[in-house]
PDB file of N, CA and C in Angstrom:
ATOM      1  N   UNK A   1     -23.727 -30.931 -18.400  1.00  0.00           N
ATOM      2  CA  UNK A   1     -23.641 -30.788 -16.959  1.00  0.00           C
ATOM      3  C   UNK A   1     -22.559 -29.757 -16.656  1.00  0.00           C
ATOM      4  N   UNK A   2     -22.837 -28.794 -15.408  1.00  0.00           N
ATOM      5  CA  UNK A   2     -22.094 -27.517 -15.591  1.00  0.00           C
ATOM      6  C   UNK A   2     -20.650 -28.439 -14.708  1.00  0.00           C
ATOM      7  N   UNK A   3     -19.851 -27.378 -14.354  1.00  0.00           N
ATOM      8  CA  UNK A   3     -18.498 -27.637 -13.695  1.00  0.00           C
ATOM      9  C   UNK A   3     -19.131 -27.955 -12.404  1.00  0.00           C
ATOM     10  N   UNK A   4     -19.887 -26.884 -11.692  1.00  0.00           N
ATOM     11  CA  UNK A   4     -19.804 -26.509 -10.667  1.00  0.00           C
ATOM     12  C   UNK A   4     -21.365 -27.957 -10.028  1.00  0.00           C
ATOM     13  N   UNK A   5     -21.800 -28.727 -10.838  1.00  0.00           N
ATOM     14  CA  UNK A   5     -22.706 -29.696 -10.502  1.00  0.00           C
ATOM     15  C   UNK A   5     -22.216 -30.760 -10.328  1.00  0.00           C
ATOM     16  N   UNK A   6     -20.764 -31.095 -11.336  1.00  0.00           N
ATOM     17  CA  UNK A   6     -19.400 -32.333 -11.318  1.00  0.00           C
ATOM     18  C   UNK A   6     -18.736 -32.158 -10.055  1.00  0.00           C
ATOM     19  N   UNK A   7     -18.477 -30.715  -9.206  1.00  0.00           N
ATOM     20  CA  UNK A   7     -17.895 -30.946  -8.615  1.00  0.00           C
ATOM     21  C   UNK A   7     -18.739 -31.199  -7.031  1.00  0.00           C
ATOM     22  N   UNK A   8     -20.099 -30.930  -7.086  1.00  0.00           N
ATOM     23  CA  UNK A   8     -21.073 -30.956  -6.174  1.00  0.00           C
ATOM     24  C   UNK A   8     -21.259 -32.799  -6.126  1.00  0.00           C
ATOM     25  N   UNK A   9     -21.426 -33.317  -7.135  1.00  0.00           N
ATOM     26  CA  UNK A   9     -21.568 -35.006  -7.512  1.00  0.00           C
ATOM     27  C   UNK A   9     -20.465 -35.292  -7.032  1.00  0.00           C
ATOM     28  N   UNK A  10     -19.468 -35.292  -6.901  1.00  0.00           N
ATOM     29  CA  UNK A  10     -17.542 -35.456  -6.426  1.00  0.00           C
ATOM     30  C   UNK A  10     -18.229 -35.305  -4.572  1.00  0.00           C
ATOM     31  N   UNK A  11     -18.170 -33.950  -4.106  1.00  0.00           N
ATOM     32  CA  UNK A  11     -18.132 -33.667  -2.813  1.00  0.00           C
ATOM     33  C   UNK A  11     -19.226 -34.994  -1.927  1.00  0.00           C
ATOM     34  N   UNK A  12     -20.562 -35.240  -2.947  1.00  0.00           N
ATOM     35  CA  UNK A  12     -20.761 -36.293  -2.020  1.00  0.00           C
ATOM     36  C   UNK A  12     -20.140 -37.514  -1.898  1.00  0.00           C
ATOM     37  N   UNK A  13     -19.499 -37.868  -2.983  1.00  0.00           N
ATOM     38  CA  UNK A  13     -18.430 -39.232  -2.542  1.00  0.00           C
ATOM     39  C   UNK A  13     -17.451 -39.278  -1.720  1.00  0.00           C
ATOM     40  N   UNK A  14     -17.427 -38.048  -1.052  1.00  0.00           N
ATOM     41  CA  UNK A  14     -16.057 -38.375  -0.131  1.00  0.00           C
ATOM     42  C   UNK A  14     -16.798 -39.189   1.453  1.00  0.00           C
ATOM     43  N   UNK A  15     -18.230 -38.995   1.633  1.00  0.00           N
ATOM     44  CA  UNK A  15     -18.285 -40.084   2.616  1.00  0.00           C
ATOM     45  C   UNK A  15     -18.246 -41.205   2.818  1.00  0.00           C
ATOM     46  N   UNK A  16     -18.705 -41.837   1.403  1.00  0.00           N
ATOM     47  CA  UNK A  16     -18.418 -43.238   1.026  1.00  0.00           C
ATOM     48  C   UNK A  16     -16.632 -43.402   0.662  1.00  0.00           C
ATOM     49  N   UNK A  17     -15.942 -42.399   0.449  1.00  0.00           N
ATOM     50  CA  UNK A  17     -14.674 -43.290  -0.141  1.00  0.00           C
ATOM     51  C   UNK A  17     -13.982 -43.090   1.881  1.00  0.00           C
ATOM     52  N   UNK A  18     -14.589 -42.278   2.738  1.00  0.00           N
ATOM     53  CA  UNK A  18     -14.452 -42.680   4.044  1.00  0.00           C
ATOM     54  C   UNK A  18     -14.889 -43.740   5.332  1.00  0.00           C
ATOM     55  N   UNK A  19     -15.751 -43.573   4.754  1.00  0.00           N
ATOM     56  CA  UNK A  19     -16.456 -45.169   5.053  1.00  0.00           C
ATOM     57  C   UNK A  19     -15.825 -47.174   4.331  1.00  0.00           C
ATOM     58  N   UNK A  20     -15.827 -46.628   3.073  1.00  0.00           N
ATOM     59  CA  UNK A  20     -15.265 -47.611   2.049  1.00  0.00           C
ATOM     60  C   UNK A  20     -13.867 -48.233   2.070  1.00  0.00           C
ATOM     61  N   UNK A  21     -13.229 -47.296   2.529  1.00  0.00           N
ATOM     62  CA  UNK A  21     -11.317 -47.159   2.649  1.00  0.00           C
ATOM     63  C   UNK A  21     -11.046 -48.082   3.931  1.00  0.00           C
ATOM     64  N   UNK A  22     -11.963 -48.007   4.898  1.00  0.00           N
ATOM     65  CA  UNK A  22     -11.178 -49.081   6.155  1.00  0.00           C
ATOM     66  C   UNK A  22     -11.360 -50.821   5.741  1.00  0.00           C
ATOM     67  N   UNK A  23     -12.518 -50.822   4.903  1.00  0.00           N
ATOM     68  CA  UNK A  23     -13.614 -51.561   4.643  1.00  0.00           C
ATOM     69  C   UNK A  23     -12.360 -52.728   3.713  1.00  0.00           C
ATOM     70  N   UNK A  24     -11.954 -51.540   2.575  1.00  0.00           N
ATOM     71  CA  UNK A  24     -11.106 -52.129   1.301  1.00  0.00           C
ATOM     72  C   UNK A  24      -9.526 -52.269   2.028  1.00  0.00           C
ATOM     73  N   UNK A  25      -9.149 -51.916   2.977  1.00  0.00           N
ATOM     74  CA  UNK A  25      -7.688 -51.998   3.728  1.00  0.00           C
ATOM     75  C   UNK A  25      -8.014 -52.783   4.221  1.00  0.00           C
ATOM     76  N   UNK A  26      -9.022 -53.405   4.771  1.00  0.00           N
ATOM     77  CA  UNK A  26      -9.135 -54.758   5.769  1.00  0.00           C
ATOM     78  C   UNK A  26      -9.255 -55.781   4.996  1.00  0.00           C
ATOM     79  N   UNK A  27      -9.879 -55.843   3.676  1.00  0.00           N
ATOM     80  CA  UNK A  27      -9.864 -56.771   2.707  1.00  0.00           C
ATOM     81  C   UNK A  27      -8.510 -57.446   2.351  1.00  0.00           C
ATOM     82  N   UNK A  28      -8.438 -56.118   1.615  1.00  0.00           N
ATOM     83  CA  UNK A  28      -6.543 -56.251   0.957  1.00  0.00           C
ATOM     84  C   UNK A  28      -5.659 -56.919   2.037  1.00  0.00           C
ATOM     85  N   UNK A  29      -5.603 -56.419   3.104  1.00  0.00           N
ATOM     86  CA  UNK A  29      -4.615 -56.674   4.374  1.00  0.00           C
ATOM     87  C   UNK A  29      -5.049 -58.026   4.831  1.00  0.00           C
ATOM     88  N   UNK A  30      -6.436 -58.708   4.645  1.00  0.00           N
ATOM     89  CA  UNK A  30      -6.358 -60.093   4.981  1.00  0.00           C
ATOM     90  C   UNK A  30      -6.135 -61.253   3.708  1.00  0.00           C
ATOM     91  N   UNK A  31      -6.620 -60.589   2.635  1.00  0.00           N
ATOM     92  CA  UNK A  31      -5.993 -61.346   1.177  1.00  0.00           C
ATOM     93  C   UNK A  31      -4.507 -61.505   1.580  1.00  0.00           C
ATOM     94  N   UNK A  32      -3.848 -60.754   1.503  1.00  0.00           N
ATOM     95  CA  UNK A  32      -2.497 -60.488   1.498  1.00  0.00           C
ATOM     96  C   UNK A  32      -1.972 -61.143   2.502  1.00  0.00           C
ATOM     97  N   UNK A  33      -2.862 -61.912   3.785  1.00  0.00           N
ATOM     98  CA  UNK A  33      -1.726 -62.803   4.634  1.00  0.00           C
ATOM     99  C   UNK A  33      -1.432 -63.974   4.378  1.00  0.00           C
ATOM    100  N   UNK A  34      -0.037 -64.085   5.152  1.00  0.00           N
ATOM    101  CA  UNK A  34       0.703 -65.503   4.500  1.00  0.00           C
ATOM    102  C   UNK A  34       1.353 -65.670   5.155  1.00  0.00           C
ATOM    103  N   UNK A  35       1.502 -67.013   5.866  1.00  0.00           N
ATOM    104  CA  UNK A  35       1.556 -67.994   7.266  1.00  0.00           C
ATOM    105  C   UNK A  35       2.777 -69.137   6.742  1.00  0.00           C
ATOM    106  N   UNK A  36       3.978 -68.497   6.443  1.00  0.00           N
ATOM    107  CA  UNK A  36       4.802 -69.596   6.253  1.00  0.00           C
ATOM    108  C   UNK A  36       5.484 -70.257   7.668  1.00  0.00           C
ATOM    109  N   UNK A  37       6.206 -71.272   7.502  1.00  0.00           N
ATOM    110  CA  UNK A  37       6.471 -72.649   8.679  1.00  0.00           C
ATOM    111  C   UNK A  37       7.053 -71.642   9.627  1.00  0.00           C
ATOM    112  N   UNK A  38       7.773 -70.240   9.654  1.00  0.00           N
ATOM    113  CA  UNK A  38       8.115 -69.352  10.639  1.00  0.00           C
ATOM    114  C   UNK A  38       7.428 -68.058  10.686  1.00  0.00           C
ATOM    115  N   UNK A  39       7.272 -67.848   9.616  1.00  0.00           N
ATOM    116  CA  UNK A  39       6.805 -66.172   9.935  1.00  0.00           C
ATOM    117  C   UNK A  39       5.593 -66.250   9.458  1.00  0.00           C
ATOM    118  N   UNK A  40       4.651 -64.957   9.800  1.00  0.00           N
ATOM    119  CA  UNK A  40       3.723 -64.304   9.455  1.00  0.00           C
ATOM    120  C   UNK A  40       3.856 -63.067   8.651  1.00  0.00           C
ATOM    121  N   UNK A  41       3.165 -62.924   7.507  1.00  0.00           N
ATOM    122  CA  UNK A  41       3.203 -61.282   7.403  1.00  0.00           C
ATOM    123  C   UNK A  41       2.042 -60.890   7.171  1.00  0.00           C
ATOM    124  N   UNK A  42       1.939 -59.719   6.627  1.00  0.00           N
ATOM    125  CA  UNK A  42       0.820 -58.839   6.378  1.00  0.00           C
ATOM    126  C   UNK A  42       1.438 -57.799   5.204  1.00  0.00           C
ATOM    127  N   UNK A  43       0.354 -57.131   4.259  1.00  0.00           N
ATOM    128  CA  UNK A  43       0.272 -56.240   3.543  1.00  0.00           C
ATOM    129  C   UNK A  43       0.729 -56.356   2.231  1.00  0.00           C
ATOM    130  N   UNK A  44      -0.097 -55.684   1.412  1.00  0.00           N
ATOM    131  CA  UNK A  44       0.060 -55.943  -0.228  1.00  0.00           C
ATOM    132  C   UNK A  44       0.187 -54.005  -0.455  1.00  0.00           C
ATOM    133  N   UNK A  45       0.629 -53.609  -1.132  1.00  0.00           N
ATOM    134  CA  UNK A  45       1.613 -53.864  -1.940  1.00  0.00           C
ATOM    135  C   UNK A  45       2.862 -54.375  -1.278  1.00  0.00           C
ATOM    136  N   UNK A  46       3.030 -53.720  -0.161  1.00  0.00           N
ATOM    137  CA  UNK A  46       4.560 -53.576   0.666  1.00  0.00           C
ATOM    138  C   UNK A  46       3.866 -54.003   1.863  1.00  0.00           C
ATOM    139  N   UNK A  47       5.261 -55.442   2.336  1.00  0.00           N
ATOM    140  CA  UNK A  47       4.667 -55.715   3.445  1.00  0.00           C
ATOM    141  C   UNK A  47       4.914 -54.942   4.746  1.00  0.00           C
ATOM    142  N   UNK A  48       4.182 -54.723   5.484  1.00  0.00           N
ATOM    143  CA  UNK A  48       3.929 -53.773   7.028  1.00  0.00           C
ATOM    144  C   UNK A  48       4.199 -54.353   7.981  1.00  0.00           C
ATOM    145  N   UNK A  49       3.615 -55.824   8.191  1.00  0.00           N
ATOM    146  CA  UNK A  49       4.098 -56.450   9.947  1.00  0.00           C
ATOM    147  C   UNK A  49       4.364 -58.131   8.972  1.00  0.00           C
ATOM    148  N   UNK A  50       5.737 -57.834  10.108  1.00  0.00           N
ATOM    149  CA  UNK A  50       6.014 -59.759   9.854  1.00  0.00           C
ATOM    150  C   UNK A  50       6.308 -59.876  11.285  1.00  0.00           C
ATOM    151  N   UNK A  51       5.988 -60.976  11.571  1.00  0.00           N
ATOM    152  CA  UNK A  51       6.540 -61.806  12.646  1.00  0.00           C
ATOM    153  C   UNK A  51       7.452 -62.839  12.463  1.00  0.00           C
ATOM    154  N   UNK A  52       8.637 -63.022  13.087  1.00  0.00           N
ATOM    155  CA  UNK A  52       9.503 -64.221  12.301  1.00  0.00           C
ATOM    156  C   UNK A  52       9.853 -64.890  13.629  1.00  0.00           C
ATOM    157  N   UNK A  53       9.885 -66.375  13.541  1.00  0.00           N
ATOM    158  CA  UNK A  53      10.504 -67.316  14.535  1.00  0.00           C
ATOM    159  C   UNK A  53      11.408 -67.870  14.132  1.00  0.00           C
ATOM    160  N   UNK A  54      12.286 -68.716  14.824  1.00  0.00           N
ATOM    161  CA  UNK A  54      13.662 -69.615  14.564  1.00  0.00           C
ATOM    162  C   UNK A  54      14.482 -69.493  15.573  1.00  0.00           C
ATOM    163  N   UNK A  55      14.980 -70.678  15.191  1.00  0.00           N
ATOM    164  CA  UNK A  55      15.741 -71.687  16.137  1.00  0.00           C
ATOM    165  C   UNK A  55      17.133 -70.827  16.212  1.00  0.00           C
ATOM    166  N   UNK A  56      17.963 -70.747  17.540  1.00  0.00           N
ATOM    167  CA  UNK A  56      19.017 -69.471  17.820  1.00  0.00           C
ATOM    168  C   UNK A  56      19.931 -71.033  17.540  1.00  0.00           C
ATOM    169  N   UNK A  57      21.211 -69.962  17.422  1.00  0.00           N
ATOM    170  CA  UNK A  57      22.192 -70.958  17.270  1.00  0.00           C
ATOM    171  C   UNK A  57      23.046 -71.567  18.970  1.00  0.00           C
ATOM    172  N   UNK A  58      22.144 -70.727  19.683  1.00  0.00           N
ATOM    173  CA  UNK A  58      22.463 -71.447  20.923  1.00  0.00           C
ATOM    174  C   UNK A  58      21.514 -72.346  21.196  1.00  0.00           C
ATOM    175  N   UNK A  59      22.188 -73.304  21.588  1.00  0.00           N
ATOM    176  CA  UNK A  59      21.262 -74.540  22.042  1.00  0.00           C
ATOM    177  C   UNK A  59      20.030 -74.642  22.828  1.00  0.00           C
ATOM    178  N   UNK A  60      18.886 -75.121  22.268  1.00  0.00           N
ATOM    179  CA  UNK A  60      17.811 -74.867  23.145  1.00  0.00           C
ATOM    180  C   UNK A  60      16.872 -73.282  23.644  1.00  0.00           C
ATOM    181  N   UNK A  61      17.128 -73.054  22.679  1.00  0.00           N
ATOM    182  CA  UNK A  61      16.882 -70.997  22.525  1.00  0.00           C
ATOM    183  C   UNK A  61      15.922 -71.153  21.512  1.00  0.00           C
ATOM    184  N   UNK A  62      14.671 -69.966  21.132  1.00  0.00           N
ATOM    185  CA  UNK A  62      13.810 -69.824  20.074  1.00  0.00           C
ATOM    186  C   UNK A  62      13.702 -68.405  20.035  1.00  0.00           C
ATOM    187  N   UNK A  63      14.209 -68.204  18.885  1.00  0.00           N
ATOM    188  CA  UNK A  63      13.688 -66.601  18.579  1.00  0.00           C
ATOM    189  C   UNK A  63      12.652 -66.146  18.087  1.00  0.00           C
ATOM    190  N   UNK A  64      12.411 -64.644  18.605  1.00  0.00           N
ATOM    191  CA  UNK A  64      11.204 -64.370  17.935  1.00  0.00           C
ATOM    192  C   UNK A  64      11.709 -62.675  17.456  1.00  0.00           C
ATOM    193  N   UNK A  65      11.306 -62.394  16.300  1.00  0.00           N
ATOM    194  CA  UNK A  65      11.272 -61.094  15.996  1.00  0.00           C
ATOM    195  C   UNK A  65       9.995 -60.488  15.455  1.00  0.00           C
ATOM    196  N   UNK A  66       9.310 -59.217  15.704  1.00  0.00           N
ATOM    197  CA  UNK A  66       8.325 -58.988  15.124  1.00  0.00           C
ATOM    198  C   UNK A  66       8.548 -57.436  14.753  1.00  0.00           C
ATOM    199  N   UNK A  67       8.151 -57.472  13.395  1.00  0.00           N
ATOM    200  CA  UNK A  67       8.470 -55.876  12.497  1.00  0.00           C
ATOM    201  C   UNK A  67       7.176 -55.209  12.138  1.00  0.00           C
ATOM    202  N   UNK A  68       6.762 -54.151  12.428  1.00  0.00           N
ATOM    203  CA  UNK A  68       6.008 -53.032  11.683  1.00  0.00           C
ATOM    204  C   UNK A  68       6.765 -51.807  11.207  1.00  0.00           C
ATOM    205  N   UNK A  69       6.188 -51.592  10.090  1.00  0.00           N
ATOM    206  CA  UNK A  69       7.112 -50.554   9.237  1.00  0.00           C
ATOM    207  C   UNK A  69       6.181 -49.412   8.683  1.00  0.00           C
ATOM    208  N   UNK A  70       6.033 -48.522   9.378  1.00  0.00           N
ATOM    209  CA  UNK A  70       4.702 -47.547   9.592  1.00  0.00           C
ATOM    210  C   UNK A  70       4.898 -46.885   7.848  1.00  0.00           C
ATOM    211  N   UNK A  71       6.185 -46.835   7.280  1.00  0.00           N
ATOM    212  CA  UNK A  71       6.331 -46.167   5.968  1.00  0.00           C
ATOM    213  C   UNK A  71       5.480 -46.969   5.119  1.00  0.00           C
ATOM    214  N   UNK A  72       5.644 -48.182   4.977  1.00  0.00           N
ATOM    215  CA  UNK A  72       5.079 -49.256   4.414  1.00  0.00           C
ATOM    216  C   UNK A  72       3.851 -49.346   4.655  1.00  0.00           C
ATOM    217  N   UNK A  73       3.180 -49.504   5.990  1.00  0.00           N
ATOM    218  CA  UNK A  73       1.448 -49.144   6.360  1.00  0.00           C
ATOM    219  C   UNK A  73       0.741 -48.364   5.441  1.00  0.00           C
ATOM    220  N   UNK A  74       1.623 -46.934   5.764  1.00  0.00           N
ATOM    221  CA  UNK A  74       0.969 -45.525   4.813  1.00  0.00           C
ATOM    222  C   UNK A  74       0.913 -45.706   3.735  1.00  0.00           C
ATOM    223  N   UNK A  75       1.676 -46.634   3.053  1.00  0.00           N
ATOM    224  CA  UNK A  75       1.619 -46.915   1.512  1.00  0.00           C
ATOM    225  C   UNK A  75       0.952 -47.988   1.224  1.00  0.00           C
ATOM    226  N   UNK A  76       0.312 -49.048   1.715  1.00  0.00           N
ATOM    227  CA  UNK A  76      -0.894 -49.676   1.460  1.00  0.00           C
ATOM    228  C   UNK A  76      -2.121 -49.208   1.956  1.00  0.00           C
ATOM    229  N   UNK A  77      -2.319 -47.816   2.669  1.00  0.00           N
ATOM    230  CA  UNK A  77      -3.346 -47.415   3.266  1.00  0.00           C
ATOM    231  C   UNK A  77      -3.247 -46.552   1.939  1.00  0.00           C
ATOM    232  N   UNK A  78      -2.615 -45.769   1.483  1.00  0.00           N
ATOM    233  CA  UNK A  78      -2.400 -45.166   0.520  1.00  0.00           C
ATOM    234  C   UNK A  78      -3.015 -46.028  -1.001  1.00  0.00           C
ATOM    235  N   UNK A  79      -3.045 -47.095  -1.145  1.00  0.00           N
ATOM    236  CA  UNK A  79      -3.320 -47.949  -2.655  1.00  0.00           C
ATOM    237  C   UNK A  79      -4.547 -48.225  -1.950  1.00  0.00           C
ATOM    238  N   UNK A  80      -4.945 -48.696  -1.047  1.00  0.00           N
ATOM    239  CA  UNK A  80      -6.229 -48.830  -0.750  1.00  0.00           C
ATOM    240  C   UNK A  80      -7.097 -47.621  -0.873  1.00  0.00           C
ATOM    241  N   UNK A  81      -6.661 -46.792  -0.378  1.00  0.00           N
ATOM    242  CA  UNK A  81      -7.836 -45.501  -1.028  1.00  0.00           C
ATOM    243  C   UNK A  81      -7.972 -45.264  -2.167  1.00  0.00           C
ATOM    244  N   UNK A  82      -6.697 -45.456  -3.131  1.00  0.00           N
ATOM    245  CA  UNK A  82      -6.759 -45.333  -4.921  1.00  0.00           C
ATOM    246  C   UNK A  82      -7.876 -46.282  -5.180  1.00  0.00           C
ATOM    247  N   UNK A  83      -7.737 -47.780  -4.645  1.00  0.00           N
ATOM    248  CA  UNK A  83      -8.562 -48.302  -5.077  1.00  0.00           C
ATOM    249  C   UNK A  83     -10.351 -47.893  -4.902  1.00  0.00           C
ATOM    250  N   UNK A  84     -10.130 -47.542  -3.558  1.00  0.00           N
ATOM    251  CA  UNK A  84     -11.823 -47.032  -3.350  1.00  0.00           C
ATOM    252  C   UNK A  84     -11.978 -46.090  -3.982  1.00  0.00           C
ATOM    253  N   UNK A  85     -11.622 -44.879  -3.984  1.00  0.00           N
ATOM    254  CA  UNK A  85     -11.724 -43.901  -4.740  1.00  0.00           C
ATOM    255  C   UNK A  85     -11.961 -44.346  -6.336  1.00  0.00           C
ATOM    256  N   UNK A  86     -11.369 -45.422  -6.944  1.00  0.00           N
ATOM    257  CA  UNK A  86     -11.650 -45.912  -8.751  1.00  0.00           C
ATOM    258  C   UNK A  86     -13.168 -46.712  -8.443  1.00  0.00           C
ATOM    259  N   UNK A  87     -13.197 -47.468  -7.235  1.00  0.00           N
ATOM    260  CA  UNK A  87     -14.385 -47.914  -6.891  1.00  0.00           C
ATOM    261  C   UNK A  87     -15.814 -46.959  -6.916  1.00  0.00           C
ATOM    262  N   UNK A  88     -15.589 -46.142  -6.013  1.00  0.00           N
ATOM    263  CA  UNK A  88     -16.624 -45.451  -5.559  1.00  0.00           C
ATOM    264  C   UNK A  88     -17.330 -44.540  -6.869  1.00  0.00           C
ATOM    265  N   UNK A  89     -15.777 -43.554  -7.721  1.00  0.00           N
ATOM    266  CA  UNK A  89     -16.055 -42.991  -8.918  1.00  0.00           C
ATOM    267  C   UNK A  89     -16.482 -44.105  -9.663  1.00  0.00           C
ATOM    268  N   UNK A  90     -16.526 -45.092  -9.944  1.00  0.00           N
ATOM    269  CA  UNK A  90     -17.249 -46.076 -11.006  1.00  0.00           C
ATOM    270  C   UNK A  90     -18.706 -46.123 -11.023  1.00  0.00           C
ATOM    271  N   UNK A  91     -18.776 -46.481  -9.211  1.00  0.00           N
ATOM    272  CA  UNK A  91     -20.062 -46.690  -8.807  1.00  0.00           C
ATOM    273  C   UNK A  91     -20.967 -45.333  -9.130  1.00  0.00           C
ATOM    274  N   UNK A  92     -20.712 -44.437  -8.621  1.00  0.00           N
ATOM    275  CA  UNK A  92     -21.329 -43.312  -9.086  1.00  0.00           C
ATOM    276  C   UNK A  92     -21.455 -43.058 -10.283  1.00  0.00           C
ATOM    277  N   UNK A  93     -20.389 -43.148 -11.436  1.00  0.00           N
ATOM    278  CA  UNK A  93     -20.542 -42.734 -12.891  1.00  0.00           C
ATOM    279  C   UNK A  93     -21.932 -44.283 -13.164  1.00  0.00           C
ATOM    280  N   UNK A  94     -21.841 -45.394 -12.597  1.00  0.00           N
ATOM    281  CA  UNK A  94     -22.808 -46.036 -13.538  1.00  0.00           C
ATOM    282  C   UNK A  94     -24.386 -45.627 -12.778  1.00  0.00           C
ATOM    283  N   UNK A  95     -24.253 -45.070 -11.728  1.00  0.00           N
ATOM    284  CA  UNK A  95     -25.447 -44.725 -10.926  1.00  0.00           C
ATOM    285  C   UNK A  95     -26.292 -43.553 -11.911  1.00  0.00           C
ATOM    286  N   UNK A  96     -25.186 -42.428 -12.187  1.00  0.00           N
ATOM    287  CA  UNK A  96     -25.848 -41.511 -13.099  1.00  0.00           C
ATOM    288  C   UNK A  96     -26.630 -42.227 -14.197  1.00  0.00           C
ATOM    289  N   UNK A  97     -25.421 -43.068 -14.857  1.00  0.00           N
ATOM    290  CA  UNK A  97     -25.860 -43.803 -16.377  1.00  0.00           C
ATOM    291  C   UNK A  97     -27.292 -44.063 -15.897  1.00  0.00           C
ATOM    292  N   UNK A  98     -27.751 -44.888 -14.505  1.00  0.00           N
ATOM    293  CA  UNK A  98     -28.664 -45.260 -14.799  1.00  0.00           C
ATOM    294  C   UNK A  98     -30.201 -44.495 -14.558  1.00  0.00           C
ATOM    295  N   UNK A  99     -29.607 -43.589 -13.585  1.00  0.00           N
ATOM    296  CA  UNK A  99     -30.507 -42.212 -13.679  1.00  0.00           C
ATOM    297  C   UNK A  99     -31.024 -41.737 -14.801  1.00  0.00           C
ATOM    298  N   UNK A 100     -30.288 -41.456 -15.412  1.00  0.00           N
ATOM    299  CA  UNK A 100     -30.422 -40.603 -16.620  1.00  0.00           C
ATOM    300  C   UNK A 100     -31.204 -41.832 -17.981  1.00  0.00           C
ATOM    301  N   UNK A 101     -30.672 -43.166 -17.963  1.00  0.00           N
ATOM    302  CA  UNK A 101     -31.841 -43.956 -18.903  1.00  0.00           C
ATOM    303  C   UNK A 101     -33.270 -44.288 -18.095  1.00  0.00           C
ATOM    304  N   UNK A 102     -33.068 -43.936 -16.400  1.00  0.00           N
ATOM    305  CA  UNK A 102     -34.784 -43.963 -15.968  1.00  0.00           C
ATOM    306  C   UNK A 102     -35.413 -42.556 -16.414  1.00  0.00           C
ATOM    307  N   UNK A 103     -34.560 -41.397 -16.709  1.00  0.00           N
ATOM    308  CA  UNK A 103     -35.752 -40.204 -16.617  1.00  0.00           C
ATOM    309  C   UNK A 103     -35.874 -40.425 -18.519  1.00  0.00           C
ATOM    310  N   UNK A 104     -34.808 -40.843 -19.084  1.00  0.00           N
ATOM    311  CA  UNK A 104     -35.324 -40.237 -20.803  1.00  0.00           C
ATOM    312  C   UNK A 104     -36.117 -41.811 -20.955  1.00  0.00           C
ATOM    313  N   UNK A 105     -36.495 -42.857 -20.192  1.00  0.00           N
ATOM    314  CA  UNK A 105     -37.746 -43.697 -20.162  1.00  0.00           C
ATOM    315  C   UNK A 105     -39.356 -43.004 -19.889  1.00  0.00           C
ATOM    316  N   UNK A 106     -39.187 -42.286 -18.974  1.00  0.00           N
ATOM    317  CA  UNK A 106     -39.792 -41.822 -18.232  1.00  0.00           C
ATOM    318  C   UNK A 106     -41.253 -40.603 -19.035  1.00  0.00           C
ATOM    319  N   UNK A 107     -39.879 -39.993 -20.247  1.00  0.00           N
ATOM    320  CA  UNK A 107     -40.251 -38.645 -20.994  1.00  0.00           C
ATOM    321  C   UNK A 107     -41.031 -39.164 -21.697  1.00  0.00           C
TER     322      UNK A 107
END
């Protein structure tokens, strides 16, 4: 297979690893939540949004703090595309495999 046909097979996966990428960040990002007795968070590798509650040390007070950390976002939006991208190239390399044992069936 020439260079220039590898890289034609490549160019069509970029709609699926665009399509695929919100798909696999919404996955990851709901695996990854975890609901302890105060806080909430979100995000695997690095977490992105927590919400935290607790009791103030003034009497009769409840705090609330809530964090997003956009550096941290970009970097699980970031592992989520690695992952689609190992996804998508898989899917395609076994798609050929199986192309190629239907046509030398075929001969």
């Amino acid at each position: 297979m020439s260079a220039s046909t590898k890289e034609h097979e490549t160019e069509k996966n970029y709609p699926y690893v665009a399509l695929v990428n919100p798909i696999v960040f919404g996955l990851v990002t709901l695996a990854s939540f975890n609901k302890d007795v105060d806080d909430i968070y979100f995000g695997f590798p690095e977490i992105f949004y927590l919400n935290t509650q607790g009791v103030s040390p003034i009497p009769g007070r409840i705090g609330s703090s809530i964090s997003f950390r956009l550096d941290e976002f970009l970097r699980d939006l970031g592992f989520a595309l690695i992952i689609t991208l190992v996804l998508v190239l898989l899917y395609a390399r076994f798609k050929r495999r199986k192309l190629k044992a239907l046509k030398r069936g075929v001969k």
